[in-house]
C-alpha atoms as a PDB file:
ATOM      1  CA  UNK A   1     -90.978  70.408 -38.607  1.00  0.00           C
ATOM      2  CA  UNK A   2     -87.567  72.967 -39.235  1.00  0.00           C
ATOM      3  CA  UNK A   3     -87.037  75.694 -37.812  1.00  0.00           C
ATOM      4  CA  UNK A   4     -84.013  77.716 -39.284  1.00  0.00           C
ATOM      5  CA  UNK A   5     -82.901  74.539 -40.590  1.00  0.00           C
ATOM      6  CA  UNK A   6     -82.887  72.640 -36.979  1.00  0.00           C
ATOM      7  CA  UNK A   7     -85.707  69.574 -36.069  1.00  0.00           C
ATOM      8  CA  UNK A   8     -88.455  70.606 -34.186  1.00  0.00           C
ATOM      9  CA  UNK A   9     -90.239  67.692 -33.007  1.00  0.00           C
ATOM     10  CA  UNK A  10     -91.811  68.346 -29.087  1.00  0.00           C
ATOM     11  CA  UNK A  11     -95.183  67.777 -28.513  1.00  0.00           C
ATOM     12  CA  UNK A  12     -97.820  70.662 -26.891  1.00  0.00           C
ATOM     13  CA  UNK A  13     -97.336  68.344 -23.528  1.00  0.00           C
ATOM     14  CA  UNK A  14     -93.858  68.364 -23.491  1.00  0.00           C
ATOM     15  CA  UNK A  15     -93.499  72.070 -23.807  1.00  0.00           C
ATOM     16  CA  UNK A  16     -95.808  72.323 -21.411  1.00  0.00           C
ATOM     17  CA  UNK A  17     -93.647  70.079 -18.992  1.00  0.00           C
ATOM     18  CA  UNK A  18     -90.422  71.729 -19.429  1.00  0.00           C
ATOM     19  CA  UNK A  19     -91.968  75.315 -19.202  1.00  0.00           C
ATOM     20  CA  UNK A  20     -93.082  74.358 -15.496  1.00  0.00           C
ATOM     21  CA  UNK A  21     -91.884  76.765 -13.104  1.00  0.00           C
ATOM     22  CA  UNK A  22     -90.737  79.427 -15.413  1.00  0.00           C
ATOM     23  CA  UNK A  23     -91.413  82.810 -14.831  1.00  0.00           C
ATOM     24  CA  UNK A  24     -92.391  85.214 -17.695  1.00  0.00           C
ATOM     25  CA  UNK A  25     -90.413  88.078 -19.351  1.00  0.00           C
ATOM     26  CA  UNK A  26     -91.632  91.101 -20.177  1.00  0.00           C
ATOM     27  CA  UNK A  27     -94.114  90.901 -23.130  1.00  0.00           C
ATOM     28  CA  UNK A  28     -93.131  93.005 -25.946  1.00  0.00           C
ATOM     29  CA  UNK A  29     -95.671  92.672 -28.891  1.00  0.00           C
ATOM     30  CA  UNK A  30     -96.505  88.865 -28.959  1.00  0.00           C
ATOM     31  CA  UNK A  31     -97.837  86.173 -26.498  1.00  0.00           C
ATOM     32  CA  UNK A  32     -98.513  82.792 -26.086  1.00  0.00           C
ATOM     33  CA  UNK A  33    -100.215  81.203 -22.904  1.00  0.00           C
ATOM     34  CA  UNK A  34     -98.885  77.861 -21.525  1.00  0.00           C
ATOM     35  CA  UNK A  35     -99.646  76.632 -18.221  1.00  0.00           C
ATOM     36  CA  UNK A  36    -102.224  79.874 -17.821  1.00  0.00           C
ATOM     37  CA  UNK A  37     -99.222  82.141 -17.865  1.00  0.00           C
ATOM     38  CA  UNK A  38     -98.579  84.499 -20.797  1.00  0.00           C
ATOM     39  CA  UNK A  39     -94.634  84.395 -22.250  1.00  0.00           C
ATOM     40  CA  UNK A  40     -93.134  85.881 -24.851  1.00  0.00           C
ATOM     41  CA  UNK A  41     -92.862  83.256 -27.974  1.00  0.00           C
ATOM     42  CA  UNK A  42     -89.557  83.317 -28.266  1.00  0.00           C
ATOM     43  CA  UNK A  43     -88.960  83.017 -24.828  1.00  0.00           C
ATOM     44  CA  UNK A  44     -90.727  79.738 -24.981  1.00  0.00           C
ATOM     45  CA  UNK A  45     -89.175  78.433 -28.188  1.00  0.00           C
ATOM     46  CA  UNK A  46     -85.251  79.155 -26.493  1.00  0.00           C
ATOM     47  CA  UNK A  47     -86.456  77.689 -23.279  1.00  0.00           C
ATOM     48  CA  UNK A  48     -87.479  73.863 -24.314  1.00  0.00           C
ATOM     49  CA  UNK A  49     -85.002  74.129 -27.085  1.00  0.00           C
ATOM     50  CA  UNK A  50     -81.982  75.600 -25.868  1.00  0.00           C
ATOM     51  CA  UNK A  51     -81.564  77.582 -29.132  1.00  0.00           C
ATOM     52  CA  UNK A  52     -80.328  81.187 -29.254  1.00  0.00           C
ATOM     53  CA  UNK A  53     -83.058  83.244 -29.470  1.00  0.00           C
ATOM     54  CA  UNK A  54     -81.066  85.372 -32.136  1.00  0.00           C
ATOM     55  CA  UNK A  55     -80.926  82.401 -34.163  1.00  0.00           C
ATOM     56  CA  UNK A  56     -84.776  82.295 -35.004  1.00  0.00           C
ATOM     57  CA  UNK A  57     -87.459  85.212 -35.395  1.00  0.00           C
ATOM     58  CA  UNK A  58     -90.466  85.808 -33.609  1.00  0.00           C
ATOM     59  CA  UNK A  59     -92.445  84.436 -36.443  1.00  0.00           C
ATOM     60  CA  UNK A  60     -90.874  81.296 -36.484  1.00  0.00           C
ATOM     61  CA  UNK A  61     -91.515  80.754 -33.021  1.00  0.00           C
ATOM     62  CA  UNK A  62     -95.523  81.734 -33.062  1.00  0.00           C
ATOM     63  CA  UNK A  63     -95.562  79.427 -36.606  1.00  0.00           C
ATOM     64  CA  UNK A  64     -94.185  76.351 -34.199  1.00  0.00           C
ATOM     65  CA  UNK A  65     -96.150  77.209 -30.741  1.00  0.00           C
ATOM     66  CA  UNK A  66     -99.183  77.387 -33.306  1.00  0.00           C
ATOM     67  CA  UNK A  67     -98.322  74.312 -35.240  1.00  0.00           C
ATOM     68  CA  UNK A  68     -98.574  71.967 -32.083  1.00  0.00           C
ATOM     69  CA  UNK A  69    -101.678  73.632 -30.620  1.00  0.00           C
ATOM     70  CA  UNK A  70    -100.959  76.668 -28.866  1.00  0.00           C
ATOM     71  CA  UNK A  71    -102.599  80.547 -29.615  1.00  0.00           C
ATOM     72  CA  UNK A  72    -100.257  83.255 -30.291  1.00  0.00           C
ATOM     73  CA  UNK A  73    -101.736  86.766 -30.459  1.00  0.00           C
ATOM     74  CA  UNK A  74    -100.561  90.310 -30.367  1.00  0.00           C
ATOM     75  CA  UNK A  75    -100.087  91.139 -26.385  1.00  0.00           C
ATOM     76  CA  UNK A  76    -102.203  94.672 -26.965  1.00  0.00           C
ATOM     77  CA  UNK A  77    -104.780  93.437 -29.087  1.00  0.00           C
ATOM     78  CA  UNK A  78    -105.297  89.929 -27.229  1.00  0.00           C
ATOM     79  CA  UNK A  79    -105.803  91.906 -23.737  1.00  0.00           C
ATOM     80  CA  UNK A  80    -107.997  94.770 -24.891  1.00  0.00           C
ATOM     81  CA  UNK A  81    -110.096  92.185 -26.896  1.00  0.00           C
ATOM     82  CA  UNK A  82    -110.923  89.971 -24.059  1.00  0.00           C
ATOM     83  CA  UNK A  83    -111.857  93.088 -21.505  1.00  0.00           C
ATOM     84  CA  UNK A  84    -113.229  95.064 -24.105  1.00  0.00           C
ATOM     85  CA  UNK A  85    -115.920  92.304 -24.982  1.00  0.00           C
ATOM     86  CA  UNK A  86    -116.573  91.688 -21.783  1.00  0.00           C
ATOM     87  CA  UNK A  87    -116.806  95.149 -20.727  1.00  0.00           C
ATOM     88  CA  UNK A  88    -119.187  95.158 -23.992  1.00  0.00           C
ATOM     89  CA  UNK A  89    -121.604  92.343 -23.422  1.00  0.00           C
ATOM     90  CA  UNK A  90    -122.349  93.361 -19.867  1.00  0.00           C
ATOM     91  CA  UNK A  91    -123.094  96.765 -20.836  1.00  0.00           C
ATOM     92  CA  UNK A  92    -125.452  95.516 -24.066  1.00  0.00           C
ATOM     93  CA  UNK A  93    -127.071  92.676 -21.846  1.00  0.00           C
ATOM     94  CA  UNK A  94    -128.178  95.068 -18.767  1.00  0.00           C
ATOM     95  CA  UNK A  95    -129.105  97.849 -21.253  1.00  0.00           C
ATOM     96  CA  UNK A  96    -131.649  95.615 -23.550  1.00  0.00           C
ATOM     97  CA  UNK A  97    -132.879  93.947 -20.531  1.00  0.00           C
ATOM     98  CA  UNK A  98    -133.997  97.573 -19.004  1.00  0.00           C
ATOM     99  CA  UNK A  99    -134.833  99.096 -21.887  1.00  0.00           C
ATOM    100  CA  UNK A 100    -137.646  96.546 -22.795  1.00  0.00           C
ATOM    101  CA  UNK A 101    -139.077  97.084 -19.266  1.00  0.00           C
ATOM    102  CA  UNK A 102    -139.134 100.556 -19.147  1.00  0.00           C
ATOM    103  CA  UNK A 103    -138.834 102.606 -22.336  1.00  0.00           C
ATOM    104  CA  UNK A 104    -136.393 105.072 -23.409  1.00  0.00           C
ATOM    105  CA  UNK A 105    -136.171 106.218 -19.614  1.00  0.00           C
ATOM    106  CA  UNK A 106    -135.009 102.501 -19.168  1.00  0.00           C
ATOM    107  CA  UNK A 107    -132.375 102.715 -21.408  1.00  0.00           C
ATOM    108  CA  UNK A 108    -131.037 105.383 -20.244  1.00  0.00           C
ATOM    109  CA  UNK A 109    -130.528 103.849 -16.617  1.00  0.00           C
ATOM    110  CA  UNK A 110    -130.280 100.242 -18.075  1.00  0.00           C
ATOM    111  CA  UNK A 111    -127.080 102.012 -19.670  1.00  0.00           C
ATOM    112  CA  UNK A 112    -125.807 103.493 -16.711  1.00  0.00           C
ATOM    113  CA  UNK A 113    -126.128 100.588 -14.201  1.00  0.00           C
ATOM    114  CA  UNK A 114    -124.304  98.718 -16.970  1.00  0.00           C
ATOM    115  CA  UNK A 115    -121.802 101.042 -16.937  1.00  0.00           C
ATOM    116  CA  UNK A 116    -121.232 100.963 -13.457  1.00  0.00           C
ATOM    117  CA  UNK A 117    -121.650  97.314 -13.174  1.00  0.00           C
ATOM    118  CA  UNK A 118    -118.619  97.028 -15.596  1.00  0.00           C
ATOM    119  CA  UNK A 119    -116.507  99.315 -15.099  1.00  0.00           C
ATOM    120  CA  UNK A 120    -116.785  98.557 -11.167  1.00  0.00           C
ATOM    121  CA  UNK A 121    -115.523  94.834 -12.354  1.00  0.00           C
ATOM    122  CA  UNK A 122    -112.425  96.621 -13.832  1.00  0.00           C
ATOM    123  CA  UNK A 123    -111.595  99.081 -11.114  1.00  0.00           C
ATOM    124  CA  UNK A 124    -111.798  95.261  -8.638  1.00  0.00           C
ATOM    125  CA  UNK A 125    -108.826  93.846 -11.249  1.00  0.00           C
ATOM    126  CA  UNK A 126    -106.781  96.792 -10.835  1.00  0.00           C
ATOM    127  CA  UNK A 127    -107.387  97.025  -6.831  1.00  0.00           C
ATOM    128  CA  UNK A 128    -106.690  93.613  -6.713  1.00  0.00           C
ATOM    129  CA  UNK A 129    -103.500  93.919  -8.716  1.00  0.00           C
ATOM    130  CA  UNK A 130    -102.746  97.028  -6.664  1.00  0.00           C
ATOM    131  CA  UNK A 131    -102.841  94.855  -3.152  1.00  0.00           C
ATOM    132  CA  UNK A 132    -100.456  92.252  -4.897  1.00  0.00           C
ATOM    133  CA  UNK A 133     -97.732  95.806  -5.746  1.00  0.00           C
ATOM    134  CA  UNK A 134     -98.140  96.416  -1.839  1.00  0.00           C
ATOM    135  CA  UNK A 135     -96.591  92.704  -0.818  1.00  0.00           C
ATOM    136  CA  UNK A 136     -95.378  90.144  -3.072  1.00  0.00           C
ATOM    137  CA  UNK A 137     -94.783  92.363  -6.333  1.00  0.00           C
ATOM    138  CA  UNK A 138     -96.301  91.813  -9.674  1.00  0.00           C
ATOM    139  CA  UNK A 139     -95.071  89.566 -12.307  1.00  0.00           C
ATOM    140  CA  UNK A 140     -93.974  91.177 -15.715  1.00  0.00           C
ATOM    141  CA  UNK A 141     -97.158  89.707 -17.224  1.00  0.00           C
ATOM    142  CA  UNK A 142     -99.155  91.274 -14.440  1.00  0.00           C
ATOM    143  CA  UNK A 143     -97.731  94.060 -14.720  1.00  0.00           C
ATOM    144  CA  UNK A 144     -98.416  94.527 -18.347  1.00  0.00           C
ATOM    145  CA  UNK A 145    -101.989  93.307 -17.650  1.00  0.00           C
ATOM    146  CA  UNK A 146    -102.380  95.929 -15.176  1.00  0.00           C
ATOM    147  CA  UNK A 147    -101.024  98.425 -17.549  1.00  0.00           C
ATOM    148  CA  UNK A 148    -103.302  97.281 -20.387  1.00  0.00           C
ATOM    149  CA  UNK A 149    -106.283  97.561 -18.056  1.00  0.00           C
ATOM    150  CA  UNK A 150    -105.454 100.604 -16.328  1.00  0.00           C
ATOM    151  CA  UNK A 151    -105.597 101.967 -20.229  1.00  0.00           C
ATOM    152  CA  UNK A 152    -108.514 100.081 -21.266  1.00  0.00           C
ATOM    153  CA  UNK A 153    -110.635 101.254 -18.605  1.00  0.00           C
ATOM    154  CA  UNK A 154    -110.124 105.176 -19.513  1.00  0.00           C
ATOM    155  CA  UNK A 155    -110.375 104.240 -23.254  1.00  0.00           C
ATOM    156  CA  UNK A 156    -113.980 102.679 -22.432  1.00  0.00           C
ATOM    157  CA  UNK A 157    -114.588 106.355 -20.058  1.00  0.00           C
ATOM    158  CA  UNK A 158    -113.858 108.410 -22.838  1.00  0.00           C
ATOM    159  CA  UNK A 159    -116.007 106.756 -25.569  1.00  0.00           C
ATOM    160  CA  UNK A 160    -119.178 106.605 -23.365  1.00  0.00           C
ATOM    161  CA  UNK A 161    -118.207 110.264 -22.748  1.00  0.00           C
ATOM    162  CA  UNK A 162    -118.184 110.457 -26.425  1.00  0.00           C
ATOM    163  CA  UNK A 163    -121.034 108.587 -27.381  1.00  0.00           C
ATOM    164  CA  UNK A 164    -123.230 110.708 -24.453  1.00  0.00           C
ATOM    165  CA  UNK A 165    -121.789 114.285 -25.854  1.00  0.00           C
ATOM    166  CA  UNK A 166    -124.108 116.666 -26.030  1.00  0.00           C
ATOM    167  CA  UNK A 167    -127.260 114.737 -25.071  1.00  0.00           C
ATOM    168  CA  UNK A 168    -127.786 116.678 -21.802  1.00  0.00           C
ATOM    169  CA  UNK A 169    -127.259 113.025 -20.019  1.00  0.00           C
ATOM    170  CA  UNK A 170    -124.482 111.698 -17.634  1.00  0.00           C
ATOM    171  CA  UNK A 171    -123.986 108.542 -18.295  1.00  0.00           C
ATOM    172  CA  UNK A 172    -121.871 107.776 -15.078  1.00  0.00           C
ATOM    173  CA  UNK A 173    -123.646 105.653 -12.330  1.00  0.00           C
ATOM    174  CA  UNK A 174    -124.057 107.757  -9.640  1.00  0.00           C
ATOM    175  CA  UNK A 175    -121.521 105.579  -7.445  1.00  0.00           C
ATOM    176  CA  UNK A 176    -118.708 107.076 -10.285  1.00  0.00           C
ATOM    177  CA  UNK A 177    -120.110 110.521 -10.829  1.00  0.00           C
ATOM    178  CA  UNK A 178    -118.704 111.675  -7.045  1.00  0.00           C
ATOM    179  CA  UNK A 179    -115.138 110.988  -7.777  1.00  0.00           C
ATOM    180  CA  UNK A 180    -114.462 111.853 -11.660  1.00  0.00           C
ATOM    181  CA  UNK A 181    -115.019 115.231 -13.396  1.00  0.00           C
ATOM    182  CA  UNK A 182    -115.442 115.532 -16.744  1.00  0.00           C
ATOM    183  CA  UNK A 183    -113.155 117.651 -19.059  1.00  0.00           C
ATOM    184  CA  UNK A 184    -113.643 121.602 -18.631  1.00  0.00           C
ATOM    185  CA  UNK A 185    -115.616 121.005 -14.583  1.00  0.00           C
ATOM    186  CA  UNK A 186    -114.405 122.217 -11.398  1.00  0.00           C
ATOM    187  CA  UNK A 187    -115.402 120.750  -8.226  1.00  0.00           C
ATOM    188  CA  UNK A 188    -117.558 123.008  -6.194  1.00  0.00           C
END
């Protein structure tokens, strides 16, 4: 295939091969995984090439990384996605499993051990990640997984704070309730 007018003709394999050892950038916008790391697509492109990255667009790259069997998606929307589904399912199993048990009272606790269950499996990530800052650093792709977590994990808070408003019920499993408040409380 051409790229800017240049032969492209390396197989998923061999990109795979000469990416070996190479250590992420920073992800802007747009990934690609190879080898279980996330890079930048251009990154990736310049690296097995030895092209200038100004001499081809992001788009380019993702249409060749694509084109040979690798999935490009947008950093932000790739990350949240994946946790956010997750995040989802666990809460949706655990809440229709305890709600056909036990009623509406059921749901209401199937709901909040979900919750807890989930959002517990979050706050381990970002420990984890945290322990890795204290000795050996972060990558840049950890680091922008940690960020995108970090975010996630409020953005999940605040809609089952929004999607509990005003029914008189805390959501929160009891094991979160002692350390957050909610908007407008003051600790006693």
């Amino acid at each position: 295939m051409k790229v800017g007018g240049r032969d492209f003709d390396l197989t998923q394999q061999e990109v795979e091969a000469r990416m070996m050892g190479e250590n992420p950038e920073l992800i802007q916008k747009h990934m690609v995984e190879v080898n279980g790391q996330m890079f930048p697509p251009k990154q990736v492109l310049a690296h097995v090439t030895g092209w200038d990255r100004t001499t081809f667009t992001t788009m380019e790259a993702q249409r060749v990384l694509t084109r040979i069997g690798f999935l490009c998606t947008e950093a932000r929307a790739g990350l949240t996605r994946r946790a956010g589904q997750f995040l989802m399912d666990t809460v949706r199993d655990a809440v229709q499993e305890r709600e056909s048990a036990r009623g509406d009272e059921g749901f209401e606790d199937g709901f909040s051990a979900a919750a807890g269950i989930a959002l517990r499996q979050v706050q381990k990530r970002l420990d984890d990640l945290r322990e890795q800052m204290k000795g050996k650093g972060l990558s840049q792709a950890q680091q922008a997984f940690y960020a995108h977590l970090d975010e996630l994990k409020s953005e999940i808070e605040a809609g089952y704070d929004r999607c509990w408003a005003g029914s008189g019920l805390d959501w929160r499993p009891s094991v979160a309730k002692a350390g957050i408040r909610r908007p407008g409380e003051t600790r006693s």
